[in-house]
Protein backbone atom coordinates (compact mmCIF):
# COMPACT_ATOMS: atom_id res chain seq x y z
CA UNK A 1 -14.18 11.79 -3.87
CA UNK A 2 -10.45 11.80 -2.73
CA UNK A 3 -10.02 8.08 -2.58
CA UNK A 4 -11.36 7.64 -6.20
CA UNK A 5 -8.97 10.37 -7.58
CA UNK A 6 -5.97 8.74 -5.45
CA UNK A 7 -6.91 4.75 -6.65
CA UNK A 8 -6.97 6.45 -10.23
CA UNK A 9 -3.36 7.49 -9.59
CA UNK A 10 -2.30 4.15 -8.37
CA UNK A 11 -4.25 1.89 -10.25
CA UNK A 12 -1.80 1.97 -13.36
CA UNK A 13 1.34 2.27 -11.60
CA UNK A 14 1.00 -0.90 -8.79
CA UNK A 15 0.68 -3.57 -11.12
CA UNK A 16 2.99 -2.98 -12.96
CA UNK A 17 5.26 -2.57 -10.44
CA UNK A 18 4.41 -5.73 -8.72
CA UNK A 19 4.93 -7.61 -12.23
CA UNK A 20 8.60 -5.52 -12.43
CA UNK A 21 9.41 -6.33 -9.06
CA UNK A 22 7.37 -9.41 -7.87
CA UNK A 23 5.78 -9.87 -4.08
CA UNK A 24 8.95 -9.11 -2.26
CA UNK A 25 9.94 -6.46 -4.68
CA UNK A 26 6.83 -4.50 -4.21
CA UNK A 27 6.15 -4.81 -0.48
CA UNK A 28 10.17 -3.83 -0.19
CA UNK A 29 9.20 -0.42 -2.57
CA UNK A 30 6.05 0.17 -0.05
CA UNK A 31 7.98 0.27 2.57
CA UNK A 32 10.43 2.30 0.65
CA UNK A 33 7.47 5.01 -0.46
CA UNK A 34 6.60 4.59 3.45
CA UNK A 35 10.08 6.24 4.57
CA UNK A 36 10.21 9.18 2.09
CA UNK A 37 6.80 10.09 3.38
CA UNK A 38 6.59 9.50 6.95
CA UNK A 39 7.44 12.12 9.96
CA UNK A 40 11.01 11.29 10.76
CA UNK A 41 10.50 12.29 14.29
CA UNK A 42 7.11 9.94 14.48
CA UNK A 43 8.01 6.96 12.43
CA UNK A 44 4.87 7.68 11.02
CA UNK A 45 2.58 9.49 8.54
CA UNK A 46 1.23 12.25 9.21
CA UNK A 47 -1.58 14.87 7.60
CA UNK A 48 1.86 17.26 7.92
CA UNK A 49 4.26 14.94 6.58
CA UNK A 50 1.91 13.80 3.71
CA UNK A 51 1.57 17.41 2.51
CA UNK A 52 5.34 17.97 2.87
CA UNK A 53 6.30 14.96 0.54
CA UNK A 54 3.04 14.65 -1.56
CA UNK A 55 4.79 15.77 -4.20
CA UNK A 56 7.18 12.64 -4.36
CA UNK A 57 3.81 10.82 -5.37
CA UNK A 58 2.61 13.06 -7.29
CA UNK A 59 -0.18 14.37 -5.17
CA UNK A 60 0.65 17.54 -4.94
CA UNK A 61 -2.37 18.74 -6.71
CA UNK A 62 -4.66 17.55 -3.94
CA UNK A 63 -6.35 19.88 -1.48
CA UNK A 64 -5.99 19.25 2.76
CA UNK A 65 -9.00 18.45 2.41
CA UNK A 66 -8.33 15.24 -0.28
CA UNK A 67 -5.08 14.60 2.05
CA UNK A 68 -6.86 14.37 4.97
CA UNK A 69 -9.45 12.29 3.57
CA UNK A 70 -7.06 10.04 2.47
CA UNK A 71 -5.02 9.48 5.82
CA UNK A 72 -8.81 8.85 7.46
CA UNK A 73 -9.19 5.58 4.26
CA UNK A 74 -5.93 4.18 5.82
CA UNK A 75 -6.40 4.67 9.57
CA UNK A 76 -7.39 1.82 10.68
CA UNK A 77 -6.73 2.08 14.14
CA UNK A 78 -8.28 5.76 14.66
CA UNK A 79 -5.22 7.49 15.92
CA UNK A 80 -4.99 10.15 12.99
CA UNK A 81 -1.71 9.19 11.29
CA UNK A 82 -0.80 6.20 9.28
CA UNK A 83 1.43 3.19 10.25
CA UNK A 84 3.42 1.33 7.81
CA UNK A 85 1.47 -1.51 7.78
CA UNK A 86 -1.48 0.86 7.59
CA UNK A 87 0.29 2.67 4.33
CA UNK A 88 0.68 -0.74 2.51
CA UNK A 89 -2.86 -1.96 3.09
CA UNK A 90 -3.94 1.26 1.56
CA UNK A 91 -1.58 0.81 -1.28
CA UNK A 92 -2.99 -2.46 -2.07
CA UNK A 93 -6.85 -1.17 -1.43
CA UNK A 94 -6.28 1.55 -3.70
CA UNK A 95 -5.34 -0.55 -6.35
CA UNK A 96 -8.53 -3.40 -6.82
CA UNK A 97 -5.96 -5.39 -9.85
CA UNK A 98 -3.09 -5.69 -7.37
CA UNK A 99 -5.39 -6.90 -4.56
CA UNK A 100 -6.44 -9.78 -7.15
CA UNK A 101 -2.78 -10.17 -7.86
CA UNK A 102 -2.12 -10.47 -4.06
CA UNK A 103 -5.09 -12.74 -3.45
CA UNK A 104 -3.65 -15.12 -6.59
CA UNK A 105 -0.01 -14.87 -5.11
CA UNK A 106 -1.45 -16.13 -1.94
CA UNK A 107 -3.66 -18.81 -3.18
CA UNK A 108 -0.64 -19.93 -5.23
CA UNK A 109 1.40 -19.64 -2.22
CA UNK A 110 -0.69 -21.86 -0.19
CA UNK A 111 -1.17 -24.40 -2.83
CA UNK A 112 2.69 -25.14 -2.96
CA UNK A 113 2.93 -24.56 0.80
CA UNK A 114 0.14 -27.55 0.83
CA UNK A 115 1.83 -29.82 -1.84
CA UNK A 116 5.39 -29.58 -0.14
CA UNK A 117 3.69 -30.80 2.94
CA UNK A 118 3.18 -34.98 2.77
CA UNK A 119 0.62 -36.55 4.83
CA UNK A 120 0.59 -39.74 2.81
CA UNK A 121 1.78 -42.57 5.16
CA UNK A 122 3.07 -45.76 3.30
């Protein structure tokens, strides 16, 4: 299946970019990747626009078939082409250690978010 082969591709390289570049740093380099690849016209992804520029992800081995399959895992909205949002949420789902990453960053996130806050009244 497509989305197998693609997570394979990703699954190395994610991590360690999000331990190179942290939360921000990542996110900022998805949104990057998001650019190169979308239809400038659009402002989005398209099958088209994939094809053109799979190369700069080192897709370019895939079929239309694999490409198409893998703008239909990231659509979530249905209307054929992927958003940036939609790009990065597919990033992340490609890539199962990242999404633990994320869910720690968040957790970790929340904890300080939670200890700044006081609710102790003396």
């Amino acid at each position: 299946m497509a989305g197998v082969r693609v997570a394979d591709d990703f699954q190395d390289m994610l991590p360690t970019m999000a331990d190179k570049l942290g939360g921000d740093g990542l996110i900022k380099e998805l949104c990057n990747g998001f650019k190169l690849l979308m239809d400038q016209d659009r402002g989005v992804i398209t099958f088209e626009s994939l094809k053109k520029h799979s190369a700069l992800l080192g897709l370019q081995d895939l079929s239309d078939e694999e490409l198409r399959s893998m703008l239909r895992e990231g659509d979530v909205n249905g209307d054929g082409v992927l958003d940036e949002m939609e790009f990065c949420v597919l990033m992340f789902r490609l890539s199962p250690e990242l999404m633990q990453e994320s869910e720690a960053w968040l957790e970790e996130a929340l904890q300080q978010e939670l200890g700044n806050s006081s609710f102790d009244h003396k």
